[in-house]
N, C-alpha and C. Protein backbone atom coordinates (compact mmCIF):
# COMPACT_ATOMS: atom_id res chain seq x y z
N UNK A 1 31.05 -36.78 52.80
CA UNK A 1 30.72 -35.46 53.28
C UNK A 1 29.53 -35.57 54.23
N UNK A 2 29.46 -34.87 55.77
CA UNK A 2 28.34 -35.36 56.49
C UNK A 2 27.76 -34.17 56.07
N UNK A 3 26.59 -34.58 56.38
CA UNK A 3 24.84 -33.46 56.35
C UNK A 3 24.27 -33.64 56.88
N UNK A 4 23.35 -32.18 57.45
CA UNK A 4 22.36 -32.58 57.97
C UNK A 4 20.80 -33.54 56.78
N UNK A 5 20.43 -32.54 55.57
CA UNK A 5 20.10 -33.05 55.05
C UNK A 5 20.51 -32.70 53.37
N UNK A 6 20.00 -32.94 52.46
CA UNK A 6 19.95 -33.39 51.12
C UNK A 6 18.42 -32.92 50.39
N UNK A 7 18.33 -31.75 50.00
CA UNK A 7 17.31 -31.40 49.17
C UNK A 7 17.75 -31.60 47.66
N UNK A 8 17.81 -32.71 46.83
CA UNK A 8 17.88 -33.20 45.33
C UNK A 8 19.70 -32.92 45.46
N UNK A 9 19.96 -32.33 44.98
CA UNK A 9 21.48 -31.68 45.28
C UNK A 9 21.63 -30.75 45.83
N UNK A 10 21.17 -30.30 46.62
CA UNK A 10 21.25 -29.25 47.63
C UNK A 10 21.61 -29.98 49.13
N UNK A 11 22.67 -29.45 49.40
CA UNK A 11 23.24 -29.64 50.56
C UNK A 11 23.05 -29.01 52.06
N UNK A 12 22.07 -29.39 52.85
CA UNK A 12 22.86 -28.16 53.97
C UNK A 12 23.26 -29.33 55.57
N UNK A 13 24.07 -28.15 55.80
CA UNK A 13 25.16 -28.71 56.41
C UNK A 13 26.38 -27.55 57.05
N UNK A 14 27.13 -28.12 57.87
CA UNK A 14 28.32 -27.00 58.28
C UNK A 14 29.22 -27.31 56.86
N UNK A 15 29.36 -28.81 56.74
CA UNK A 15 30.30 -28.65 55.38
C UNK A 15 29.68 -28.07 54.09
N UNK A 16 28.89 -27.74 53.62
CA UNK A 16 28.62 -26.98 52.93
C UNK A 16 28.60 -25.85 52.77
N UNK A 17 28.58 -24.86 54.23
CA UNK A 17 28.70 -23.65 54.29
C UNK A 17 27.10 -22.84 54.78
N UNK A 18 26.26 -23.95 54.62
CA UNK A 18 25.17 -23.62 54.97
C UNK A 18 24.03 -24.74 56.16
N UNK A 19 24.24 -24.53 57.39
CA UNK A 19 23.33 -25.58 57.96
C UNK A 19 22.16 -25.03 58.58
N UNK A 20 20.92 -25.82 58.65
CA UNK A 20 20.20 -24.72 59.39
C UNK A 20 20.22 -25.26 61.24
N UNK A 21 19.44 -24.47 61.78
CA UNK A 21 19.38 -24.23 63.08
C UNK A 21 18.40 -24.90 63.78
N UNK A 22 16.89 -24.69 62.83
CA UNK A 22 15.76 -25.60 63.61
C UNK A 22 15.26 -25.83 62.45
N UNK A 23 14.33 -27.46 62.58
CA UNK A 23 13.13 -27.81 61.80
C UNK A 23 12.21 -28.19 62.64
N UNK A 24 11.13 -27.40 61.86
CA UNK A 24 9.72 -27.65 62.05
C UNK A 24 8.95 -28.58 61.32
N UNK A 25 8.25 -29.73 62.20
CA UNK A 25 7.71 -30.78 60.94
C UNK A 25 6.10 -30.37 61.57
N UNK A 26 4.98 -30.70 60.78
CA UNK A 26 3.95 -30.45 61.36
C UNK A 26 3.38 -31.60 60.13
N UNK A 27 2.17 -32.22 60.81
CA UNK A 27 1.70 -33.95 60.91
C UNK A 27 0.05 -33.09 60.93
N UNK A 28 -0.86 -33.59 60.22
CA UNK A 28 -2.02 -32.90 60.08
C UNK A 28 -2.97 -34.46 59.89
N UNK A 29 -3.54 -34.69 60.84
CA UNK A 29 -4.49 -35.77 61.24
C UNK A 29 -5.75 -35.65 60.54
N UNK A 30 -6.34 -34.86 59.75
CA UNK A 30 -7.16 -34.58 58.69
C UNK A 30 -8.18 -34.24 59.20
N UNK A 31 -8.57 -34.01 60.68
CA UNK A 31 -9.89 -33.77 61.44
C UNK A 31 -10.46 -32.53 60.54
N UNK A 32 -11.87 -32.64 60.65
CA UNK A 32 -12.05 -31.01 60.30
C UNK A 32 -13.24 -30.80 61.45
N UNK A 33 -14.04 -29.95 61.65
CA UNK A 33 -15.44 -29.94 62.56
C UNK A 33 -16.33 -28.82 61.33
N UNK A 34 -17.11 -29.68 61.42
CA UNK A 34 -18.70 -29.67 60.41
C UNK A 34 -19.85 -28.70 61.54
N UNK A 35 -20.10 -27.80 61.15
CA UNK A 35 -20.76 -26.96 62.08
C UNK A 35 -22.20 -27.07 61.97
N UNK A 36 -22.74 -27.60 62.97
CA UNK A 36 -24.34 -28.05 63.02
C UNK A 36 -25.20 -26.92 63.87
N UNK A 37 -26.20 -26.46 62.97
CA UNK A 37 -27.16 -25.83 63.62
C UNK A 37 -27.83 -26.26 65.01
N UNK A 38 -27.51 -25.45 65.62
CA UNK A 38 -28.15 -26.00 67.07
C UNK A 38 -27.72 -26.83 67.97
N UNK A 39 -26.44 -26.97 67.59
CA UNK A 39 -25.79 -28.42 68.05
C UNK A 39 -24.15 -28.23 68.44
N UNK A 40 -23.32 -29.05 69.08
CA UNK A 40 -21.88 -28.80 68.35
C UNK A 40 -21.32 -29.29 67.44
N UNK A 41 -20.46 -28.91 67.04
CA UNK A 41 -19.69 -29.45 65.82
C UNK A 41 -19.64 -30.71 65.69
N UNK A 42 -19.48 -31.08 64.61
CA UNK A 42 -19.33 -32.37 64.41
C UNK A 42 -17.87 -32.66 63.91
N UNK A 43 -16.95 -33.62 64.25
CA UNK A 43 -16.02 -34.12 63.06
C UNK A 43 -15.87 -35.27 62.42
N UNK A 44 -15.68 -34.75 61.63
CA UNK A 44 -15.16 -35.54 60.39
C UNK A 44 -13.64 -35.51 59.85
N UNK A 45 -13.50 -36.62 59.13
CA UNK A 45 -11.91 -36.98 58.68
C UNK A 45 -11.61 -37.50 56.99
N UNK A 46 -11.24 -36.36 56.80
CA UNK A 46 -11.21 -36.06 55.34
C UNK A 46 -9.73 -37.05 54.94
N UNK A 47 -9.34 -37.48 55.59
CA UNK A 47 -7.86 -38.15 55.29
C UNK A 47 -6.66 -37.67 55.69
N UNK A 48 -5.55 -38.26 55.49
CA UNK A 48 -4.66 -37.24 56.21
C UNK A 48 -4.04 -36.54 55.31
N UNK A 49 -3.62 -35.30 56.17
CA UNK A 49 -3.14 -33.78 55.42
C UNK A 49 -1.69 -34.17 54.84
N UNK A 50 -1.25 -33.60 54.01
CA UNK A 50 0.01 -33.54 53.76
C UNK A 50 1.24 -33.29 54.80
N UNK A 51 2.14 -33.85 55.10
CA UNK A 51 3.37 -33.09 55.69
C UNK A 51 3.99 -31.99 55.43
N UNK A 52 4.03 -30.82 56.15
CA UNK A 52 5.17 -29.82 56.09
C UNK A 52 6.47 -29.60 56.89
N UNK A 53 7.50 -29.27 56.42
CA UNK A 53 8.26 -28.76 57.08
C UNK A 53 9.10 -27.36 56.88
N UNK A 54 9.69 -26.93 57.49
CA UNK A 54 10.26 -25.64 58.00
C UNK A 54 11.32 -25.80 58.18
N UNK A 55 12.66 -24.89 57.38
CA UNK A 55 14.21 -25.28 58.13
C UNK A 55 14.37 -23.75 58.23
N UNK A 56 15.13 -23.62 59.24
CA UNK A 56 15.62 -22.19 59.30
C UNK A 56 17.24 -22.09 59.77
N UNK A 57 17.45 -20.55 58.90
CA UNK A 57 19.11 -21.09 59.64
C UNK A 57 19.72 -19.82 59.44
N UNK A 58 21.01 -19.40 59.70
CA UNK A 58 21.64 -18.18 59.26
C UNK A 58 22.87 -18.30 58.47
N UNK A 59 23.23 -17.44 57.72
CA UNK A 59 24.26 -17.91 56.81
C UNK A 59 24.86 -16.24 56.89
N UNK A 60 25.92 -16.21 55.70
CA UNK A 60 26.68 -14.85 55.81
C UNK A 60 27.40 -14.85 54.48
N UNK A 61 27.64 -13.62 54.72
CA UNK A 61 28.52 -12.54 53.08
C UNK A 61 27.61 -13.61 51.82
N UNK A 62 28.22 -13.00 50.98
CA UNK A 62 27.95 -13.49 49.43
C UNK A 62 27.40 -15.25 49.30
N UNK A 63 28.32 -16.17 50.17
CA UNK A 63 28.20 -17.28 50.01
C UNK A 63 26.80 -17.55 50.36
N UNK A 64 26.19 -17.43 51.21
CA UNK A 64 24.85 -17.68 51.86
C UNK A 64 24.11 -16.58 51.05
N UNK A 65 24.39 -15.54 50.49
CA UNK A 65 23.26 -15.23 49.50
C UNK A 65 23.25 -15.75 47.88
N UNK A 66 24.33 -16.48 47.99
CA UNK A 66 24.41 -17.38 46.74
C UNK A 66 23.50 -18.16 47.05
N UNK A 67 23.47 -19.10 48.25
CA UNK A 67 22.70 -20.13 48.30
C UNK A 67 21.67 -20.06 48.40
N UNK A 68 20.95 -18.69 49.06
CA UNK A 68 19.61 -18.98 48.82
C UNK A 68 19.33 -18.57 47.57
N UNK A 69 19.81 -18.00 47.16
CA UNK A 69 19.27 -18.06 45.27
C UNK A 69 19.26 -19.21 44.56
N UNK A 70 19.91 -20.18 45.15
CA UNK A 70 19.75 -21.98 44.67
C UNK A 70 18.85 -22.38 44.67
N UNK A 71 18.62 -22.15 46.34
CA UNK A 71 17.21 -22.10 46.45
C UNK A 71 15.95 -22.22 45.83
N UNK A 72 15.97 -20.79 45.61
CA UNK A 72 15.01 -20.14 45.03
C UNK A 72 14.70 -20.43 43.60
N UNK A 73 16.73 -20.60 42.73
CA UNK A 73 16.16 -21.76 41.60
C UNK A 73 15.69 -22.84 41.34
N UNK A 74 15.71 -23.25 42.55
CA UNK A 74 15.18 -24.78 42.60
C UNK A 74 13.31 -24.77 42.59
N UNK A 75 13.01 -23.39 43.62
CA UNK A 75 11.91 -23.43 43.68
C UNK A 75 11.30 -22.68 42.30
N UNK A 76 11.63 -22.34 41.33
CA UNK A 76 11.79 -21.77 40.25
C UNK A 76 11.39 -22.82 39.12
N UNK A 77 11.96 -24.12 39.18
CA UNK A 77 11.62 -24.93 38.52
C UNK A 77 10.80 -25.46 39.12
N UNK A 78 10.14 -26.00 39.78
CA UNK A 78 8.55 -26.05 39.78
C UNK A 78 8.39 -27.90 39.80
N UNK A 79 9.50 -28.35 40.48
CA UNK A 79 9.54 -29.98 40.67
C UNK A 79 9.51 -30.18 42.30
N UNK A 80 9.27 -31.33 42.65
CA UNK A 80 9.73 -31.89 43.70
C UNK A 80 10.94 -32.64 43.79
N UNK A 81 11.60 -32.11 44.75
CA UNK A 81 12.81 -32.72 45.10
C UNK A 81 13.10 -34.09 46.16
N UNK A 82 14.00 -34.90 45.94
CA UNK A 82 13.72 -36.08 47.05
C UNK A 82 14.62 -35.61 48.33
N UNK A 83 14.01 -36.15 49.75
CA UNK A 83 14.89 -35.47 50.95
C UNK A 83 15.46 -36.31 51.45
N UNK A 84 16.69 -36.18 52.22
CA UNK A 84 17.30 -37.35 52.98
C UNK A 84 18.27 -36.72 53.79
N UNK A 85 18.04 -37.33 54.77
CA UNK A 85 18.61 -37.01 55.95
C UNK A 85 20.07 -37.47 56.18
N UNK A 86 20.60 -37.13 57.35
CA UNK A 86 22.18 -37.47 57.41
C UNK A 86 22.25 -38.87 57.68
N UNK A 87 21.38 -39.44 58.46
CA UNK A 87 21.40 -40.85 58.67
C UNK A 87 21.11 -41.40 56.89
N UNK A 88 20.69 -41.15 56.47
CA UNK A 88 20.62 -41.98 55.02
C UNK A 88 19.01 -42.21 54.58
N UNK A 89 17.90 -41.73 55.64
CA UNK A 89 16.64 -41.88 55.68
C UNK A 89 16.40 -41.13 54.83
N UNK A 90 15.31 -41.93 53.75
CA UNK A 90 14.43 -41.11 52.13
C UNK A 90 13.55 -40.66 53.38
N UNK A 91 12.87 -39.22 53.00
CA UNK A 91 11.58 -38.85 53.47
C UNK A 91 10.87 -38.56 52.66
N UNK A 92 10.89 -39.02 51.27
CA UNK A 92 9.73 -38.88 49.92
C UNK A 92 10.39 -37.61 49.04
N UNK A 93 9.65 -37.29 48.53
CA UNK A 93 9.32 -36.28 47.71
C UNK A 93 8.93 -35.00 48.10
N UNK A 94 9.41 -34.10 47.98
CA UNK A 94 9.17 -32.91 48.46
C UNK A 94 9.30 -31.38 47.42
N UNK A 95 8.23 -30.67 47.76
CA UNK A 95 8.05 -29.39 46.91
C UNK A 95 8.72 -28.27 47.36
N UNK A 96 9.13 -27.50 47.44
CA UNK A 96 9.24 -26.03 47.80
C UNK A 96 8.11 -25.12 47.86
N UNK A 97 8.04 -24.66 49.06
CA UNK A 97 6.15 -23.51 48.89
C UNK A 97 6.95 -22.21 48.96
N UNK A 98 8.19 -21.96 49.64
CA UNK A 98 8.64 -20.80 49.89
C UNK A 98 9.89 -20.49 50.61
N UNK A 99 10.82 -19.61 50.29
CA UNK A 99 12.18 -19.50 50.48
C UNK A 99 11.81 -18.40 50.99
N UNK A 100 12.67 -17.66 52.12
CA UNK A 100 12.28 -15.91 52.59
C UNK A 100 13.59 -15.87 53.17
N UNK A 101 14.30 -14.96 53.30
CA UNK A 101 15.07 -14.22 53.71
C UNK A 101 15.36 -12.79 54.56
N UNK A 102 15.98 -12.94 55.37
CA UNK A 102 16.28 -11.46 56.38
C UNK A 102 17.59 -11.01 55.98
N UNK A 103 17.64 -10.05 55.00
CA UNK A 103 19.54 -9.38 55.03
C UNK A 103 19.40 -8.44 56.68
N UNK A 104 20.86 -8.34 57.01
CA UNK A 104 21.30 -7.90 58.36
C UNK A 104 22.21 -7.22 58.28
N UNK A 105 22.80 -5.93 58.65
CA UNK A 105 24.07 -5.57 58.54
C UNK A 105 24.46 -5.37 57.25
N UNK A 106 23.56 -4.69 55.96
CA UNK A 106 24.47 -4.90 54.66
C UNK A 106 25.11 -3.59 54.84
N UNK A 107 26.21 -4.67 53.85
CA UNK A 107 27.55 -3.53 53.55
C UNK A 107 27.40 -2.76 51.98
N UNK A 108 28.23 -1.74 52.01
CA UNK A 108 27.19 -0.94 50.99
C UNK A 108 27.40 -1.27 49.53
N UNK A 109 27.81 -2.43 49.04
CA UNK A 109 28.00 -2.89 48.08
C UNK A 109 26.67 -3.93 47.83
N UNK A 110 25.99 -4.00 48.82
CA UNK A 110 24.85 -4.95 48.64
C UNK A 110 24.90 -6.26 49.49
N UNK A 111 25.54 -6.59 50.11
CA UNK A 111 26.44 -7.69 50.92
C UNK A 111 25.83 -7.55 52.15
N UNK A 112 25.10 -8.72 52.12
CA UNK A 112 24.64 -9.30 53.37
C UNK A 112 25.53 -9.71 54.29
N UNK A 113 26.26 -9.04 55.45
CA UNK A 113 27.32 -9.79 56.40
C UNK A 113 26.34 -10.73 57.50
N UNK A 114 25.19 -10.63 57.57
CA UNK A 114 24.27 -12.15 58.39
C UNK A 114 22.82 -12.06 57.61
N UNK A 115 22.66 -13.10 57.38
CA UNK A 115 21.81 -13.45 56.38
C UNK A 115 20.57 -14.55 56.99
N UNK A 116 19.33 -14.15 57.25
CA UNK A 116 18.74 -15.10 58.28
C UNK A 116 17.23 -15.57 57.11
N UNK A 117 17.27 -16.92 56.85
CA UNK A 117 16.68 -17.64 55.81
C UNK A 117 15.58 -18.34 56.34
N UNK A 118 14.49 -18.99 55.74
CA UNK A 118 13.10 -19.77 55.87
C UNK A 118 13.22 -20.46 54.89
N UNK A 119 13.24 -22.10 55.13
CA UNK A 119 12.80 -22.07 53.87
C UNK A 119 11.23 -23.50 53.80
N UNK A 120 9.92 -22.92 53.35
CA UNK A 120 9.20 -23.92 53.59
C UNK A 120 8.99 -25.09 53.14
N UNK A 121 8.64 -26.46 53.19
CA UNK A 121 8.69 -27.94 51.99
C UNK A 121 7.29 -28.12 52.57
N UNK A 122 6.08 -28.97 51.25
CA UNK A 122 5.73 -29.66 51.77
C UNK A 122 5.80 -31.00 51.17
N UNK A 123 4.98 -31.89 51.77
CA UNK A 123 5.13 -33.31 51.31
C UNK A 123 4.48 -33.56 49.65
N UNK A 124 5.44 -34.38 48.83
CA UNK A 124 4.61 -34.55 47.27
C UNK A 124 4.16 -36.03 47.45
N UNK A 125 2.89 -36.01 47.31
CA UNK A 125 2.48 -37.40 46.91
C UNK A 125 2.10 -37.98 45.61
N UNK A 126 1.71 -37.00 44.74
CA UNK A 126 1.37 -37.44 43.68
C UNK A 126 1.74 -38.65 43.05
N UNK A 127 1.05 -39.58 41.98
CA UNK A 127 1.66 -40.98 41.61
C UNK A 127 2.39 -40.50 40.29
């Protein structure tokens, strides 16, 4: 089955029914600036920041609001999940900070007919 990626058992992907559209990775170099009286800033480098990323995507009817409730159980249990990409690349360990959702067009049974999703990771390092 191809994918884009692999959140623990979470799939997204066109074959799944759910792929997203864009990711955002953001890389945090650990700078900070130390503010000196009389002077300019100074920096300093506290180590490096954790990785985040960002997937976003749109989905539709029931099926895509099933899934983000997977989601959301996943982020519910309170683990990190491992990520991997379609090429087969581990990218570690990863948390869930936040799932969000846009319903569009509901139909009056409650039915999202376009369904526009966030969902945030960041990097787990813990040993």
């Amino acid at each position: 089955m191809s994918q884009q990626m692999a959140l623990g058992s979470f799939i997204f992907g066109l074959s799944s029914g759910f792929p997203y559209d864009t990711l955002e990775r953001k890389t945090s170099g650990g700078w900070v600036s130390l503010d000196i009286i009389s002077s300019k800033p100074k920096s300093h480098n506290t180590g490096q920041g954790l990785e985040t990323l960002r997937l976003n995507g749109k989905a539709q009817w029931s099926e895509g609001m099933a899934k983000v409730d997977a989601l959301r159980a996943m982020a519910n249990a309170r683990t990190p999940y491992v990520l991997v990409d379609g090429t087969g690349r581990v990218w570690g360990r990863w948390r869930i900070d936040d799932v969000s959702e846009s319903q569009k067009r509901v139909l009056d049974d409650g039915t999202a007919t376009l369904l526009e999703w966030t969902l945030e990771l960041q990097e787990f390092v813990n040993a």
